[in-house]
Protein backbone atom coordinates (compact mmCIF):
# COMPACT_ATOMS: atom_id res chain seq x y z
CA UNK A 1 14.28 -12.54 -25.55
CA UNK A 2 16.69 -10.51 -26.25
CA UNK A 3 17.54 -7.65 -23.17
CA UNK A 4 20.33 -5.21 -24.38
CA UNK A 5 21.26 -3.29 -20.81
CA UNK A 6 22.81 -0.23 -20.99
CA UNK A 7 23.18 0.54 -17.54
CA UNK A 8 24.58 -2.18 -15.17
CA UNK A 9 22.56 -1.89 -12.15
CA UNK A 10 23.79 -2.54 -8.46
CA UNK A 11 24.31 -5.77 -7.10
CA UNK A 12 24.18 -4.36 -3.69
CA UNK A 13 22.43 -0.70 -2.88
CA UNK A 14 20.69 1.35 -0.17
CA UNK A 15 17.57 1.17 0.98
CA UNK A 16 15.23 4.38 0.06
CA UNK A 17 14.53 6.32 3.10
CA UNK A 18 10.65 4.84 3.45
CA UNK A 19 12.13 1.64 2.73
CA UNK A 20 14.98 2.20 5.87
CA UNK A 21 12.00 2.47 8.50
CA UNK A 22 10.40 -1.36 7.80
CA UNK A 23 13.38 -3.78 8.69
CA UNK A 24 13.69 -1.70 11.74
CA UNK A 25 9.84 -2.05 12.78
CA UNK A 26 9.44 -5.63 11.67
CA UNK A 27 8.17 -7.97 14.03
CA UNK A 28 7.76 -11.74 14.14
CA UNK A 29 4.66 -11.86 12.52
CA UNK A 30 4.82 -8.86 10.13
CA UNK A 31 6.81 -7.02 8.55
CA UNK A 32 4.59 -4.31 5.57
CA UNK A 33 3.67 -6.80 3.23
CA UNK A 34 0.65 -5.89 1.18
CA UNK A 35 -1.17 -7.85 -2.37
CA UNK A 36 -2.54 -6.46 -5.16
CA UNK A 37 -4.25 -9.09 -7.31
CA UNK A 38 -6.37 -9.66 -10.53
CA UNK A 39 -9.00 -12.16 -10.52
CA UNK A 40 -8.98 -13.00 -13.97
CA UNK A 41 -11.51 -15.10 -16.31
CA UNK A 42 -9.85 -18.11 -17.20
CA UNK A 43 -7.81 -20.27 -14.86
CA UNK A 44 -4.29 -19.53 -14.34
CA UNK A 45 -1.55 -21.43 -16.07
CA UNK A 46 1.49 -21.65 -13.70
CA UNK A 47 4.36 -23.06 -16.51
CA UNK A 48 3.09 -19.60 -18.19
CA UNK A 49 3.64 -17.75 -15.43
CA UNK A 50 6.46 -18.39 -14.65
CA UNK A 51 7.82 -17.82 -18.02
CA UNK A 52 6.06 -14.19 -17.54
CA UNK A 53 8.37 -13.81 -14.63
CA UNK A 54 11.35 -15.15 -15.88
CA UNK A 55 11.31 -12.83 -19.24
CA UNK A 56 10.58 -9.10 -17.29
CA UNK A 57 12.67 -10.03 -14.44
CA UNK A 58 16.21 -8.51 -15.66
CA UNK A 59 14.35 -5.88 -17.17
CA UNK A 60 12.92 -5.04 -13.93
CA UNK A 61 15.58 -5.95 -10.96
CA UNK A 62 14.96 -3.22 -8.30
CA UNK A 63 11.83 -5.29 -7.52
CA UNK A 64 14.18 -8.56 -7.02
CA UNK A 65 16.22 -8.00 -4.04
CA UNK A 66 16.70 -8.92 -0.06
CA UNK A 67 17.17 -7.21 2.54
CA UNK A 68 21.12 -7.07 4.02
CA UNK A 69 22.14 -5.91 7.67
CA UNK A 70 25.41 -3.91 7.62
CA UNK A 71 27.18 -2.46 10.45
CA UNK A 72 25.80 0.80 10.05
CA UNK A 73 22.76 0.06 7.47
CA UNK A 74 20.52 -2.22 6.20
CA UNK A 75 20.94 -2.59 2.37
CA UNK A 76 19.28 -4.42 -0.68
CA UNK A 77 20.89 -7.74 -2.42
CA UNK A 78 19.63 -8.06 -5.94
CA UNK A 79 18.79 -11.80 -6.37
CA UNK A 80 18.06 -14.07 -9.35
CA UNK A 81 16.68 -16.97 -7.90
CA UNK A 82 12.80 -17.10 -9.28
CA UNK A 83 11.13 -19.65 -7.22
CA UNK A 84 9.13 -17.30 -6.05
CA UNK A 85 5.56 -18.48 -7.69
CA UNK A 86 3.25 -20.67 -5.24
CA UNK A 87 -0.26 -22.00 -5.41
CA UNK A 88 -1.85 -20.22 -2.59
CA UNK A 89 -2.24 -22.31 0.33
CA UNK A 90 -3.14 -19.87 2.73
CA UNK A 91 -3.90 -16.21 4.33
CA UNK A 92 -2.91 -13.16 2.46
CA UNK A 93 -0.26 -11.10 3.90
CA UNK A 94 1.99 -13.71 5.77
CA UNK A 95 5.52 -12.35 7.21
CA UNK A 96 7.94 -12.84 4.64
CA UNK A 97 11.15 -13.71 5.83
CA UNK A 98 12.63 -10.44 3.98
CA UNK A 99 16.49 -11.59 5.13
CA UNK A 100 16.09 -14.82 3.20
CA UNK A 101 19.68 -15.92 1.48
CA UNK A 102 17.78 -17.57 -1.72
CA UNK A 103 14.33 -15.54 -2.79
CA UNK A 104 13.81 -12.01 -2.80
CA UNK A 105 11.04 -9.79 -0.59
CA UNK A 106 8.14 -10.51 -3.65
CA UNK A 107 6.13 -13.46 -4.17
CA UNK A 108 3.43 -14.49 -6.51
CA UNK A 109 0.45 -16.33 -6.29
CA UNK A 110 -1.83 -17.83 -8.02
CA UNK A 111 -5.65 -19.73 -7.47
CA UNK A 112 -7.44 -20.48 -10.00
CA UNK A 113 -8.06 -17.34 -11.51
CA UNK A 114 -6.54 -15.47 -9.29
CA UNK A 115 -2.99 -14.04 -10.08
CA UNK A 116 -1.95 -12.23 -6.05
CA UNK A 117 1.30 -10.25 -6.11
CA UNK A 118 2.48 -9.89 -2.42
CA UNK A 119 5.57 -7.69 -1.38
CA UNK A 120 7.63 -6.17 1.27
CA UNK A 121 7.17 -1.93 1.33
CA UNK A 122 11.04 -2.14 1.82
CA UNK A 123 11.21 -2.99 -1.73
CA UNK A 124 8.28 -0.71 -3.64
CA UNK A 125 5.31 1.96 -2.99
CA UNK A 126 2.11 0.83 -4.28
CA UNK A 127 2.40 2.63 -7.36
CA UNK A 128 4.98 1.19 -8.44
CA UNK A 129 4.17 -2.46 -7.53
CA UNK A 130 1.00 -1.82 -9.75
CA UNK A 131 3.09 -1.33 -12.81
CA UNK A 132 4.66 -4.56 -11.98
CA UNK A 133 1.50 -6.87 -12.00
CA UNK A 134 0.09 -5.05 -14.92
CA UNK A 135 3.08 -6.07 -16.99
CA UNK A 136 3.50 -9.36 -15.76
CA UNK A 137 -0.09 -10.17 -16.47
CA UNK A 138 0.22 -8.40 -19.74
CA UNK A 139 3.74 -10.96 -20.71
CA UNK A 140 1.90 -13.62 -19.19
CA UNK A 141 -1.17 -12.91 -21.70
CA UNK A 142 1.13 -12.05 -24.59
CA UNK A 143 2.69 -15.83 -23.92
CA UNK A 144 -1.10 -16.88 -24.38
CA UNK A 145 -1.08 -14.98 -28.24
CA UNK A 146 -2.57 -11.51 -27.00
CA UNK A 147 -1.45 -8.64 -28.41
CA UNK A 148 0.14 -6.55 -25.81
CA UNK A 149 1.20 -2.77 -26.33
CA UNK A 150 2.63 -0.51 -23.55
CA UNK A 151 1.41 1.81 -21.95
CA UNK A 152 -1.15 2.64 -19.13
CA UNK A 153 0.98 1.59 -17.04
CA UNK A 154 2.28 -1.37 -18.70
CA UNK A 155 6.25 -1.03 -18.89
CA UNK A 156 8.06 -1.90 -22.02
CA UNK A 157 10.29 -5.16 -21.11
CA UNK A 158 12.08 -4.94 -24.30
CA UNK A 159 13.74 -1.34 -22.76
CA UNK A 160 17.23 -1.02 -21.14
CA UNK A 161 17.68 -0.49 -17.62
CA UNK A 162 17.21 3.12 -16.58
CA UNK A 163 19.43 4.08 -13.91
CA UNK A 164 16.61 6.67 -12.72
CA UNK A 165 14.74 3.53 -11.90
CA UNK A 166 16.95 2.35 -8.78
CA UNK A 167 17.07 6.01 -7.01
CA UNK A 168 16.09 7.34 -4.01
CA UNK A 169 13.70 10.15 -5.13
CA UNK A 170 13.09 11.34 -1.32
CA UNK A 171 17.15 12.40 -1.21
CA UNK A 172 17.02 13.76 -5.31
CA UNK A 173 14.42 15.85 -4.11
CA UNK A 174 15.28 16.61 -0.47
CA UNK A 175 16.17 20.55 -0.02
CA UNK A 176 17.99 21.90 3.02
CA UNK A 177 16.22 24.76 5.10
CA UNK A 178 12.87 23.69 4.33
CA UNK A 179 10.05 24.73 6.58
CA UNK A 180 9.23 22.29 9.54
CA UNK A 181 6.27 20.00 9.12
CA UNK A 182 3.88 20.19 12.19
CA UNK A 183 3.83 17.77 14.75
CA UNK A 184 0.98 15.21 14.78
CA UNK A 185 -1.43 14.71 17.36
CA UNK A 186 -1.36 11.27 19.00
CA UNK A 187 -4.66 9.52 17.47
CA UNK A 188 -7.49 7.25 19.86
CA UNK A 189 -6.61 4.18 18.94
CA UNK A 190 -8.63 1.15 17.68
CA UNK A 191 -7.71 -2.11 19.81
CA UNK A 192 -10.37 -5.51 18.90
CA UNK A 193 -8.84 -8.42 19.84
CA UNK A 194 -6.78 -10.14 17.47
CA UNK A 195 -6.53 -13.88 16.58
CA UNK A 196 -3.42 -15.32 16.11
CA UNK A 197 -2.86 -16.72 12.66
CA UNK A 198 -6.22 -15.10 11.26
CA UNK A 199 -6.75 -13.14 8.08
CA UNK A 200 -10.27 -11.31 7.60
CA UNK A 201 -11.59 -9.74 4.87
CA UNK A 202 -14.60 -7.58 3.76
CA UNK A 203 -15.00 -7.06 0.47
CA UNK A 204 -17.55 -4.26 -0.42
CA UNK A 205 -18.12 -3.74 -4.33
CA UNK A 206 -19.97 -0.67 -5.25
CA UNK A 207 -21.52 0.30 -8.45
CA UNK A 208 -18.84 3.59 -9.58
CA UNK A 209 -22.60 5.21 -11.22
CA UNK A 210 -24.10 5.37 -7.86
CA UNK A 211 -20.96 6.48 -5.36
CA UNK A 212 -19.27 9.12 -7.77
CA UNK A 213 -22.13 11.39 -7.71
CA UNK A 214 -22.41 10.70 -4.22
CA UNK A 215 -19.34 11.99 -3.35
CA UNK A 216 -19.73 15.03 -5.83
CA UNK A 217 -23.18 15.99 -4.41
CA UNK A 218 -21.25 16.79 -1.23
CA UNK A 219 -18.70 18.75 -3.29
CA UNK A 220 -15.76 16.08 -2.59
CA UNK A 221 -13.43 13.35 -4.22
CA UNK A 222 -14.41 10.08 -3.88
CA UNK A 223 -11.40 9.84 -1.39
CA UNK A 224 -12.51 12.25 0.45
CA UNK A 225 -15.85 10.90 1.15
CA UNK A 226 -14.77 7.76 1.76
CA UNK A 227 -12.48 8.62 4.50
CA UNK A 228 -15.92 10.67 5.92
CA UNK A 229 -17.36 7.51 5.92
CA UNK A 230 -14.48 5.94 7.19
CA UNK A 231 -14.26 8.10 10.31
CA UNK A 232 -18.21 8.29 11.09
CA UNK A 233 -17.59 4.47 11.10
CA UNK A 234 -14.81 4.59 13.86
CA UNK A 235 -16.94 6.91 15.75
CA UNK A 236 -20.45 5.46 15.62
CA UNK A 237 -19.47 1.86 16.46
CA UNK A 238 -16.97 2.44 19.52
CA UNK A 239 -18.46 4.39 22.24
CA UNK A 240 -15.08 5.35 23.68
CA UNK A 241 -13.90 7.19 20.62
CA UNK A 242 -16.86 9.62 20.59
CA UNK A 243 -15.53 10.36 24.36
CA UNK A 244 -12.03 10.60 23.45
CA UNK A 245 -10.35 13.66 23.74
CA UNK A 246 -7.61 12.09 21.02
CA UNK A 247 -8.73 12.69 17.64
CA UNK A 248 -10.14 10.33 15.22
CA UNK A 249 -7.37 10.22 12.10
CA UNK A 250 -7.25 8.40 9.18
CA UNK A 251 -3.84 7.94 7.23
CA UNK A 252 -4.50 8.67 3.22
CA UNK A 253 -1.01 7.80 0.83
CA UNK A 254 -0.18 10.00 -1.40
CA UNK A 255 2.12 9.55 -4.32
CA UNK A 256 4.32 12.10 -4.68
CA UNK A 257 4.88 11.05 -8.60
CA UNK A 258 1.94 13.35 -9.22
CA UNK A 259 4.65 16.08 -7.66
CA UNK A 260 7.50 15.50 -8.80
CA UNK A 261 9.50 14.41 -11.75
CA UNK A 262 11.22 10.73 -11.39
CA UNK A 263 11.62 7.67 -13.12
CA UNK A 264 11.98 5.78 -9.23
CA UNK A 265 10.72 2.31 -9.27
CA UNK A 266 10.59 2.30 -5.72
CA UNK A 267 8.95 3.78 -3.00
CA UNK A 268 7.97 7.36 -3.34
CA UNK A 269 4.93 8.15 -1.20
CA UNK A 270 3.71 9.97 1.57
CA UNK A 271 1.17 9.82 3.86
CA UNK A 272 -1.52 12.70 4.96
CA UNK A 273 -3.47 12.37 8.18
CA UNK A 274 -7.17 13.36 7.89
CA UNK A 275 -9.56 13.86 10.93
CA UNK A 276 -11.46 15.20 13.75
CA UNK A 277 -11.82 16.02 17.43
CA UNK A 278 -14.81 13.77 18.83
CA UNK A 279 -15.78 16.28 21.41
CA UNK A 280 -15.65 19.23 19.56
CA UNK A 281 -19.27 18.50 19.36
CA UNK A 282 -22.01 16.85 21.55
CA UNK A 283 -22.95 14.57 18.86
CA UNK A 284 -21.26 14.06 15.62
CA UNK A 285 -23.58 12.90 12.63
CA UNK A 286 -22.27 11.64 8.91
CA UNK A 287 -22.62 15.01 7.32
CA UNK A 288 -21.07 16.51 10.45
CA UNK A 289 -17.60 14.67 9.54
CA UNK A 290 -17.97 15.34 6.11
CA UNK A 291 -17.78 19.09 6.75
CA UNK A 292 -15.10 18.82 9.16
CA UNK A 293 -12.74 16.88 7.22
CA UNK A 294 -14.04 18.51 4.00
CA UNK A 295 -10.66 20.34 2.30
CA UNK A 296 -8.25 18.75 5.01
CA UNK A 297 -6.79 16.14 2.20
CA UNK A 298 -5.94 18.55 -0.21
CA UNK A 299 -4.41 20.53 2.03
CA UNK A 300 -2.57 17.67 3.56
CA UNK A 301 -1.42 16.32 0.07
CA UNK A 302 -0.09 19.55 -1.37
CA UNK A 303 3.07 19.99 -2.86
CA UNK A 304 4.11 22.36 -0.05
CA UNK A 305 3.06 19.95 2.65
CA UNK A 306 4.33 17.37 1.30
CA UNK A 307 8.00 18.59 0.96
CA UNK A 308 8.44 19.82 4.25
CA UNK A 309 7.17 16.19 5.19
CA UNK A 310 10.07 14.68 2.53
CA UNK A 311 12.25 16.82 4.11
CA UNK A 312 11.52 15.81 7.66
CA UNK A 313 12.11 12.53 7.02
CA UNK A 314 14.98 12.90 4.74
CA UNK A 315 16.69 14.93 7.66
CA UNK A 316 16.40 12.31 10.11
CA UNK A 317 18.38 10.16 7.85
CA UNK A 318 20.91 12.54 7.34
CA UNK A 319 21.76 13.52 10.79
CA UNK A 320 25.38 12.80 11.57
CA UNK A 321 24.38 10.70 15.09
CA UNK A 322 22.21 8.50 13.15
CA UNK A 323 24.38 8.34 10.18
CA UNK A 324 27.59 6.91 12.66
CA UNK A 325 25.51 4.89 14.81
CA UNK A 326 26.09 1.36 14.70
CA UNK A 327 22.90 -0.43 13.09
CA UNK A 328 22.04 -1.99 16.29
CA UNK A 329 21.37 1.02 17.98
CA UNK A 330 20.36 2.74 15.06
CA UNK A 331 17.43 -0.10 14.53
CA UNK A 332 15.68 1.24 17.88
CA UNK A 333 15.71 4.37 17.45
CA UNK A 334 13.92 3.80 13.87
CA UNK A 335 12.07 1.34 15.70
CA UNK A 336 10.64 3.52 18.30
CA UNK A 337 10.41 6.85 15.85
CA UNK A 338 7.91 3.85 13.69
CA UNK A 339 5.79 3.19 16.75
CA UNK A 340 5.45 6.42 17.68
CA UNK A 341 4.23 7.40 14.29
CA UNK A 342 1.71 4.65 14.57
CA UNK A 343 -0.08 6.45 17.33
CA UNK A 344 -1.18 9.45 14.88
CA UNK A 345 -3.52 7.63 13.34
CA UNK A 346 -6.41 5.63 13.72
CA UNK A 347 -6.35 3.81 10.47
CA UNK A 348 -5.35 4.12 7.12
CA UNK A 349 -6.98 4.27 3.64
CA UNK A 350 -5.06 3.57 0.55
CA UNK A 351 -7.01 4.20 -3.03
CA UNK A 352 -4.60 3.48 -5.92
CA UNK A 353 -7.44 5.07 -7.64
CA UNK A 354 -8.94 3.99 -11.10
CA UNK A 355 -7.16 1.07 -12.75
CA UNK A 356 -7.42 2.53 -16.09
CA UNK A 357 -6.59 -1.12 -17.78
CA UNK A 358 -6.58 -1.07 -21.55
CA UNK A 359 -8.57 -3.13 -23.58
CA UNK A 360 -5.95 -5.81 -24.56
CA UNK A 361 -5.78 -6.50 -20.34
CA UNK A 362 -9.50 -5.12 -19.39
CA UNK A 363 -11.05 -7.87 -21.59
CA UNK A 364 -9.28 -11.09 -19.28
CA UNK A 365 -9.73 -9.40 -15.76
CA UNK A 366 -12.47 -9.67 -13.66
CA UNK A 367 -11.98 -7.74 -10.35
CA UNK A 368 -8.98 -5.91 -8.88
CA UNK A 369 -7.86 -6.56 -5.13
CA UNK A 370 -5.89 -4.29 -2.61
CA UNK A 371 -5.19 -5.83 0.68
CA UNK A 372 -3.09 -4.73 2.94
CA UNK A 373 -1.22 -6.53 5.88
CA UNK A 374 -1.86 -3.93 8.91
CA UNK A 375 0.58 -3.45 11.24
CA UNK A 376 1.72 -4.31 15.10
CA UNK A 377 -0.49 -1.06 15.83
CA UNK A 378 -2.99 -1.08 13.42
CA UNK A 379 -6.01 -3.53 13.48
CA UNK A 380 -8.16 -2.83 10.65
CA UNK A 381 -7.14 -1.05 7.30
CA UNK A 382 -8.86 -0.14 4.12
CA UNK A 383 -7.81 -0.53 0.48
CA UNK A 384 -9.76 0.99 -2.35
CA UNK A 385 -9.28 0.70 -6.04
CA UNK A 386 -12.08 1.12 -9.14
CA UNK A 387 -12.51 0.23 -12.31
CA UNK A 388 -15.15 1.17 -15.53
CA UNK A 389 -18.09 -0.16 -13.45
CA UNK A 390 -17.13 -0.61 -10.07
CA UNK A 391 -15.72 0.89 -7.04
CA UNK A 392 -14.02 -1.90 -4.52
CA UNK A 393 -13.70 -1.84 -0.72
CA UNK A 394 -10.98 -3.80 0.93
CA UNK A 395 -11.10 -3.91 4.69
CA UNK A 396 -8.52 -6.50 6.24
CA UNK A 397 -7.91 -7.46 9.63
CA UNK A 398 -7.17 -9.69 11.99
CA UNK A 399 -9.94 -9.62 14.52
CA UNK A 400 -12.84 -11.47 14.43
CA UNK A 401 -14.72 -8.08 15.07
CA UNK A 402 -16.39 -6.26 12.25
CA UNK A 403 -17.70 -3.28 14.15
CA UNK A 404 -16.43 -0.61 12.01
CA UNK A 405 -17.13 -2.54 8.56
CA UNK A 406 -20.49 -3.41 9.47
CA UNK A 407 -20.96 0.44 10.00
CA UNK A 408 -19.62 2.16 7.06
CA UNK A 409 -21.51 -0.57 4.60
CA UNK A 410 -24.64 0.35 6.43
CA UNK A 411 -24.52 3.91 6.05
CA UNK A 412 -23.34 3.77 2.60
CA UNK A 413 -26.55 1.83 1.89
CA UNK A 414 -28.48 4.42 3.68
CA UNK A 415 -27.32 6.81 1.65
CA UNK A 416 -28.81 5.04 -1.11
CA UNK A 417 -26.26 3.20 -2.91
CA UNK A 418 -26.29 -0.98 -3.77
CA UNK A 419 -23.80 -3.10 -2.77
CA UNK A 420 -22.68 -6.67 -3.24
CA UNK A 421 -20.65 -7.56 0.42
CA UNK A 422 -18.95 -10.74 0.75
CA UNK A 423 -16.21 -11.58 3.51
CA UNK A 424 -13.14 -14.03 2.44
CA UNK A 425 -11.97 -15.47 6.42
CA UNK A 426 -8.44 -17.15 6.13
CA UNK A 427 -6.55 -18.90 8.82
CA UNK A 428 -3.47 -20.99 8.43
CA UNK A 429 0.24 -21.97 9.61
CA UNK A 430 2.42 -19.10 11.29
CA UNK A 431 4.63 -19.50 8.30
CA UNK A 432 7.81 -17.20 8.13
């Protein structure tokens, strides 16, 4: 195939500044991995694959790179080495050892039908890690004698590098003197036990005809409801949270792409904290919630609030004692800052929204999957994504304890809607 690059990027290069937080909060058994997959309709052809991968990945190298540590930073290695496809052998989300010598942060998947992109937030947001499956399913498929065109969301791998594509967009868009962003409340916090070397998940799949107009009856996005049923879930099922005096918050992404101009392949998001105070009331019911979170998301995710949020985080980057601290010490102070952050919210809910696939990639794929790998803090998390027909629930875990699930499907259902549940348990080796 032939490449033509007119920009040479970077064989080494820093770390954006979400990116800089992860190799400083990683633990033994995690360290932000999250999938997104396609369960397509014909079996998976690994040779064919792998040719997918090999053709898109110089046109695409930001995704293809370790993490270093240097004496005052952790950087990024580009890397080459493409053994990074696998039958899947067993639960989504293992650690990656993100300071490997040979293979980058990213690795693919696949089971049968199912083609499972998995990769470290140091490398990519969400957003941008979608644009990467899409085109690697739509080479892969091309290989197979579909025509493939680009667009919605499918990147053109016969393009040159853009240098845009390797920047930080938090520091291009970072502005000095920008109003503070308040401080969070510290969140009640969801604790089931965990099992060690466990991987649960619920999978809720809800007909997009019946939930849409759901949510709009109640003058909301589908988001929005969502986290309303989220929270009501939380609070029904654990007595102590409707006693606590913490609130009840859920954490909502939001990609700041939709705010500003950038060609970043790498992370740009945000996060906006949605809740309530359990004992601002006697007793809390659904619609209850709904009105008391109703509006606080697009507050949250405006471009005002969002910027002195960039900011905020951008500035504690900059500052000259963190800037000339050795790494060392500089890796607990990000470390704590991280855990400290993870007591302002409860959970967190991630919708990359409506997949929007075009017909040339609509017509082999069969479901869409978001999973996320938690963190040290948080137990439970929810990933939603939709489609033409369907709207998709991803709740992933690693307790054994489906309180909170069990909740929010049964008040969806009593407010009318049909569901198809089914619940995917993996356990395996505490593989690194």
């Amino acid at each position: 195939m032939d490449n033509t690059l007119t920009y040479e990027p970077p064989k080494w290069y820093p770390l954006d500044v979400a990116g800089t937080i992860y190799p400083s909060s990683r633990t033994r058994r995690w360290n932000s991995n999250y999938r997104i997959a396609f369960l397509l309709k014909e079996d998976i052809d690994p040779a064919r694959l792998r040719a997918a991968l090999a053709d898109m990945h110089k046109r695409f190298p930001s995704f293809f790179a370790g993490v270093r540590r240097g004496i005052f930073w952790y950087y990024l290695e580009r890397m080459d080495n493409l053994d990074i496809v696998f039958p899947e052998t067993a639960y989504p989300c293992r650690s990656v050892n993100i300071y490997s010598k040979t293979t980058p942060a990213l690795r693919i998947f696949y089971d049968r039908k199912r083609l499972s992109l998995e990769i470290s937030h140091c490398l990519a947001d969400g957003g941008a890690t979608l644009s990467l499956i899409k085109t690697l399913l739509a080479r892969y498929l091309e290989l197979g004698g579909t025509e493939i065109q680009p667009g919605n969301g499918i990147m053109d791998i016969t393009e040159p590098i853009k240098p845009g594509e390797f920047s930080d967009a938090y520091r291009e868009h970072y502005t000095k003197h920008a109003p503070k962003y308040p401080a969070e409340s510290k969140a009640w916090q969801y604790r089931p036990p965990v099992t060690k070397n466990y991987f649960k998940m619920v999978h809720a799949t809800i007909p997009a005809k019946e939930l849409l107009p759901l949510a709009k009856s109640r003058g909301m996005s589908l988001t929005d409801f969502l986290t309303g049923a989220y929270l009501y879930a939380f609070y029904q099922a654990n007595p102590d949270a409707r006693s606590s005096r913490k609130p009840i918050k859920i954490q909502v992404p939001v990609s700041l792409r939709n705010l500003y101009p950038t060609e970043s392949l790498r992370n740009f998001s945000l996060f906006a904290n949605v809740g309530f105070y359990p004992r601002a009331k006697e007793r809390f019911r659904f619609d209850d919630i709904l009105e008391a979170v109703k509006g606080q998301l697009e507050i949250a995710k405006s471009k005002e609030e969002m910027h002195k949020l960039l900011c905020q985080n951008v500035s504690l980057i900059r500052n000259p004692f963190i800037r000339i601290a050795p790494n060392v010490l500089k890796r607990q102070v990000l470390r704590i800052a991280f855990i400290l952050g993870e007591h302002n919210q409860t959970s967190i809910l991630s919708n990359l929204g409506r997949l929007n696939l075009p017909p040339c990639l609509a017509e082999h794929v069969d479901t869409v999957e978001v999973l996320m790998g938690g963190s040290p803090q948080m137990k439970l998390t929810l990933g939603v994504v939709s489609d033409d027909q369907y709207v998709h629930l991803y709740f992933t875990g690693t307790s054994q304890k489906t309180d909170v699930q069990r909740t929010m499907i049964r008040l969806l259902t009593e407010e009318g809607v049909r569901m198809r549940v089914e619940s995917n348990i993996r356990e395996g080796d505490d593989l690194i």
